[in-house]
C-alpha atoms as a PDB file:
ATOM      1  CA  UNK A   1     183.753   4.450  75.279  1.00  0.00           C
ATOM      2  CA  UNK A   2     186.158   5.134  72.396  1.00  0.00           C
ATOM      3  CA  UNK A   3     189.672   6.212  73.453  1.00  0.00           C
ATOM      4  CA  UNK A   4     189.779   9.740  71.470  1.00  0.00           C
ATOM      5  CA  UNK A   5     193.542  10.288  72.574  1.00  0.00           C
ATOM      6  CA  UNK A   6     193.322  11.294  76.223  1.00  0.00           C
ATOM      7  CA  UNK A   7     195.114  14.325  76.129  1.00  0.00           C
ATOM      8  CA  UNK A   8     194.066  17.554  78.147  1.00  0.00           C
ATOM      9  CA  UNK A   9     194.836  20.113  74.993  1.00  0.00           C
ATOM     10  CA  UNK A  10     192.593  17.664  72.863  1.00  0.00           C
ATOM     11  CA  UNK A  11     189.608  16.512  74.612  1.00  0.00           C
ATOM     12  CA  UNK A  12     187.282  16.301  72.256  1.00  0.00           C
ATOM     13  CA  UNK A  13     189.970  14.334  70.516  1.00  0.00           C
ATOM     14  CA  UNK A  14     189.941  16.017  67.140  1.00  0.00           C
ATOM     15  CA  UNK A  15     193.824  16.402  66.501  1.00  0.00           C
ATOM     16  CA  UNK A  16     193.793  12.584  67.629  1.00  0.00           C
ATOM     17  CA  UNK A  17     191.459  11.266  65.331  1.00  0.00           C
ATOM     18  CA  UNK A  18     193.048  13.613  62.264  1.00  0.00           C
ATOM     19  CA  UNK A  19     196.220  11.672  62.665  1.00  0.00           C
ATOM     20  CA  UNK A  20     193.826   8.618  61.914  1.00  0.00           C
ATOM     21  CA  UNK A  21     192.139   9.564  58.593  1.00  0.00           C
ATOM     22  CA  UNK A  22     193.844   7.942  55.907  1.00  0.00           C
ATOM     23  CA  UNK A  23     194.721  10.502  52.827  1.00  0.00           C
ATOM     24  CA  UNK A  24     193.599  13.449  55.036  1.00  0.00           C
ATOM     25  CA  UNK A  25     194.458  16.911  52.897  1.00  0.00           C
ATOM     26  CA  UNK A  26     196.383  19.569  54.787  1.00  0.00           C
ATOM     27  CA  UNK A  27     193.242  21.858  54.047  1.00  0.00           C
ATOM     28  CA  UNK A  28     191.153  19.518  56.141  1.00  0.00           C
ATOM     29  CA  UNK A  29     193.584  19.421  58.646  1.00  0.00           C
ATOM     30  CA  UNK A  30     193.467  23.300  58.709  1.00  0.00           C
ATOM     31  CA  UNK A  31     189.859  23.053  59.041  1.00  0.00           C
ATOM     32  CA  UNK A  32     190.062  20.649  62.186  1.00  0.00           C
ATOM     33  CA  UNK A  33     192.730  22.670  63.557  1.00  0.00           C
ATOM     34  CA  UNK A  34     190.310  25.544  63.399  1.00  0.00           C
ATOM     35  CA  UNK A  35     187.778  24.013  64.977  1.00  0.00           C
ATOM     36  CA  UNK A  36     190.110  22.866  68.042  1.00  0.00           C
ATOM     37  CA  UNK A  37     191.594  26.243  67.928  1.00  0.00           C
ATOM     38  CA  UNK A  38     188.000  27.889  68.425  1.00  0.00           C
ATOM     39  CA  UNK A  39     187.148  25.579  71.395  1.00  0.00           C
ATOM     40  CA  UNK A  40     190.240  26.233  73.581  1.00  0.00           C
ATOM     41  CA  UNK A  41     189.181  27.853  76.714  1.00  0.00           C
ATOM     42  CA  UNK A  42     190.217  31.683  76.691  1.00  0.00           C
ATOM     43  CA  UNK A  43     191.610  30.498  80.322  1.00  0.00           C
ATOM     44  CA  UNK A  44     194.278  27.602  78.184  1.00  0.00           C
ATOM     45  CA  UNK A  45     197.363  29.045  76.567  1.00  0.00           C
ATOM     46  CA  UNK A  46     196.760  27.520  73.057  1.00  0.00           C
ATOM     47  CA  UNK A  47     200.624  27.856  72.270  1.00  0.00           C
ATOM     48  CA  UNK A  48     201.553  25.871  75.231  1.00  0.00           C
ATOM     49  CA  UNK A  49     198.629  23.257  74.169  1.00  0.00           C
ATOM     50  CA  UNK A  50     200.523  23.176  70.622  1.00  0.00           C
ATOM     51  CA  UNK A  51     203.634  22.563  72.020  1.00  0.00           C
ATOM     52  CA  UNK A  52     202.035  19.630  74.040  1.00  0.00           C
ATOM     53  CA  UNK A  53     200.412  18.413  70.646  1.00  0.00           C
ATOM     54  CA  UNK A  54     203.206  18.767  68.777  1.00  0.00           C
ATOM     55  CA  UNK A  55     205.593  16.585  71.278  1.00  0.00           C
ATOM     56  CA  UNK A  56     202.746  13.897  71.380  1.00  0.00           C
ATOM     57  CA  UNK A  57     202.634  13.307  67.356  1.00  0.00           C
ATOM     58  CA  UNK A  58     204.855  14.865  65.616  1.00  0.00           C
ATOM     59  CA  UNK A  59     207.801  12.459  65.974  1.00  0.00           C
ATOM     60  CA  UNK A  60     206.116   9.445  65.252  1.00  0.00           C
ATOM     61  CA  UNK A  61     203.639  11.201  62.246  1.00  0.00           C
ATOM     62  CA  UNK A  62     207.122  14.186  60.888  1.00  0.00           C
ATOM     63  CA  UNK A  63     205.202  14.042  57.501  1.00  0.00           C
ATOM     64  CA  UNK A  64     201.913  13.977  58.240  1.00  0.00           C
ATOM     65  CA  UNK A  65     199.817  17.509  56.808  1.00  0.00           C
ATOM     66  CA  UNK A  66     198.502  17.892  60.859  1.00  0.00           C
ATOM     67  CA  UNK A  67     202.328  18.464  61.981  1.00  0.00           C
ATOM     68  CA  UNK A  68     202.649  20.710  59.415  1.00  0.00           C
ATOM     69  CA  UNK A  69     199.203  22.535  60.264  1.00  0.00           C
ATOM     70  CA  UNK A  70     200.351  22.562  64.515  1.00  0.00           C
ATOM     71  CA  UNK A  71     203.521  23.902  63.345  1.00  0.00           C
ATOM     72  CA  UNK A  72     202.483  26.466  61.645  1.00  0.00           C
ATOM     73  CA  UNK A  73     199.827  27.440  64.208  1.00  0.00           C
ATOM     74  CA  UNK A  74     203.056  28.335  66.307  1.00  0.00           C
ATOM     75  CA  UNK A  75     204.093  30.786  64.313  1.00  0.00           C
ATOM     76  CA  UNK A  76     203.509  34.309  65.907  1.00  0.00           C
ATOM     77  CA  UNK A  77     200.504  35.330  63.807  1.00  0.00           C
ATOM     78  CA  UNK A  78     201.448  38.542  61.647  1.00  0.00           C
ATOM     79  CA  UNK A  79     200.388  41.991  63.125  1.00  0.00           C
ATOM     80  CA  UNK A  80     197.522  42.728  61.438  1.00  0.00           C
ATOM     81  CA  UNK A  81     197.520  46.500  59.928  1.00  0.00           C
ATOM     82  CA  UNK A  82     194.742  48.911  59.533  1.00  0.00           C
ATOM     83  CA  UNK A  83     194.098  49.507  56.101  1.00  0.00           C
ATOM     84  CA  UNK A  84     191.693  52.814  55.278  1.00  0.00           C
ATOM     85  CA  UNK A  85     188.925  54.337  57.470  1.00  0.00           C
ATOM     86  CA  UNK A  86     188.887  57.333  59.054  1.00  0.00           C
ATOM     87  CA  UNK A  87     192.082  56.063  61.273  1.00  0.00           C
ATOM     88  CA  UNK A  88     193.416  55.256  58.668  1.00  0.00           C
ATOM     89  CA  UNK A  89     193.260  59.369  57.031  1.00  0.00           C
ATOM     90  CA  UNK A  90     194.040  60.798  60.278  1.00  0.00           C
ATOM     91  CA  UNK A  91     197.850  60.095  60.580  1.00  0.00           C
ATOM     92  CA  UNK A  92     198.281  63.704  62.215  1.00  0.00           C
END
């Protein structure tokens, strides 16, 4: 059995094996994060699993384009606004 990182916020190891691939693009990394991000269990609190990820690599990989990625996926995500439709016409 390959070792894919053994971490409880990655187990299906895909943040593990992106700090592998050499010459990895930060838009691939995005893509992989996505893909972990979508397969968190609603029950997991995906900033706490960040955090986790982000004190397991990010030391030992600082410039690597997955830090970068895990770091940004920390940042509070921007309150989306509602943009036309009838809500949008009915300020009363």
């Amino acid at each position: 059995m390959v070792d894919k990182g053994g971490h409880d916020d990655d187990p299906r190891g895909l943040i593990f094996e992106s700090y592998r691939i050499a010459g990895i693009t930060p838009g691939e990394c995005r893509s992989i994060f996505l893909d972990w991000a979508m397969n968190v269990p609603q029950s997991r609190d995906t900033s706490a699993a960040i955090a986790a990820l982000l004190a397991r690599y990010a030391a030992a990989h600082p410039n690597h384009p997955m830090t970068q990625v895990l770091r940004d996926g920390q940042a509070a995500p921007a309150r989306p606004r509602r943009r036309g439709g009838a809500m949008g016409r009915n300020r009363g």
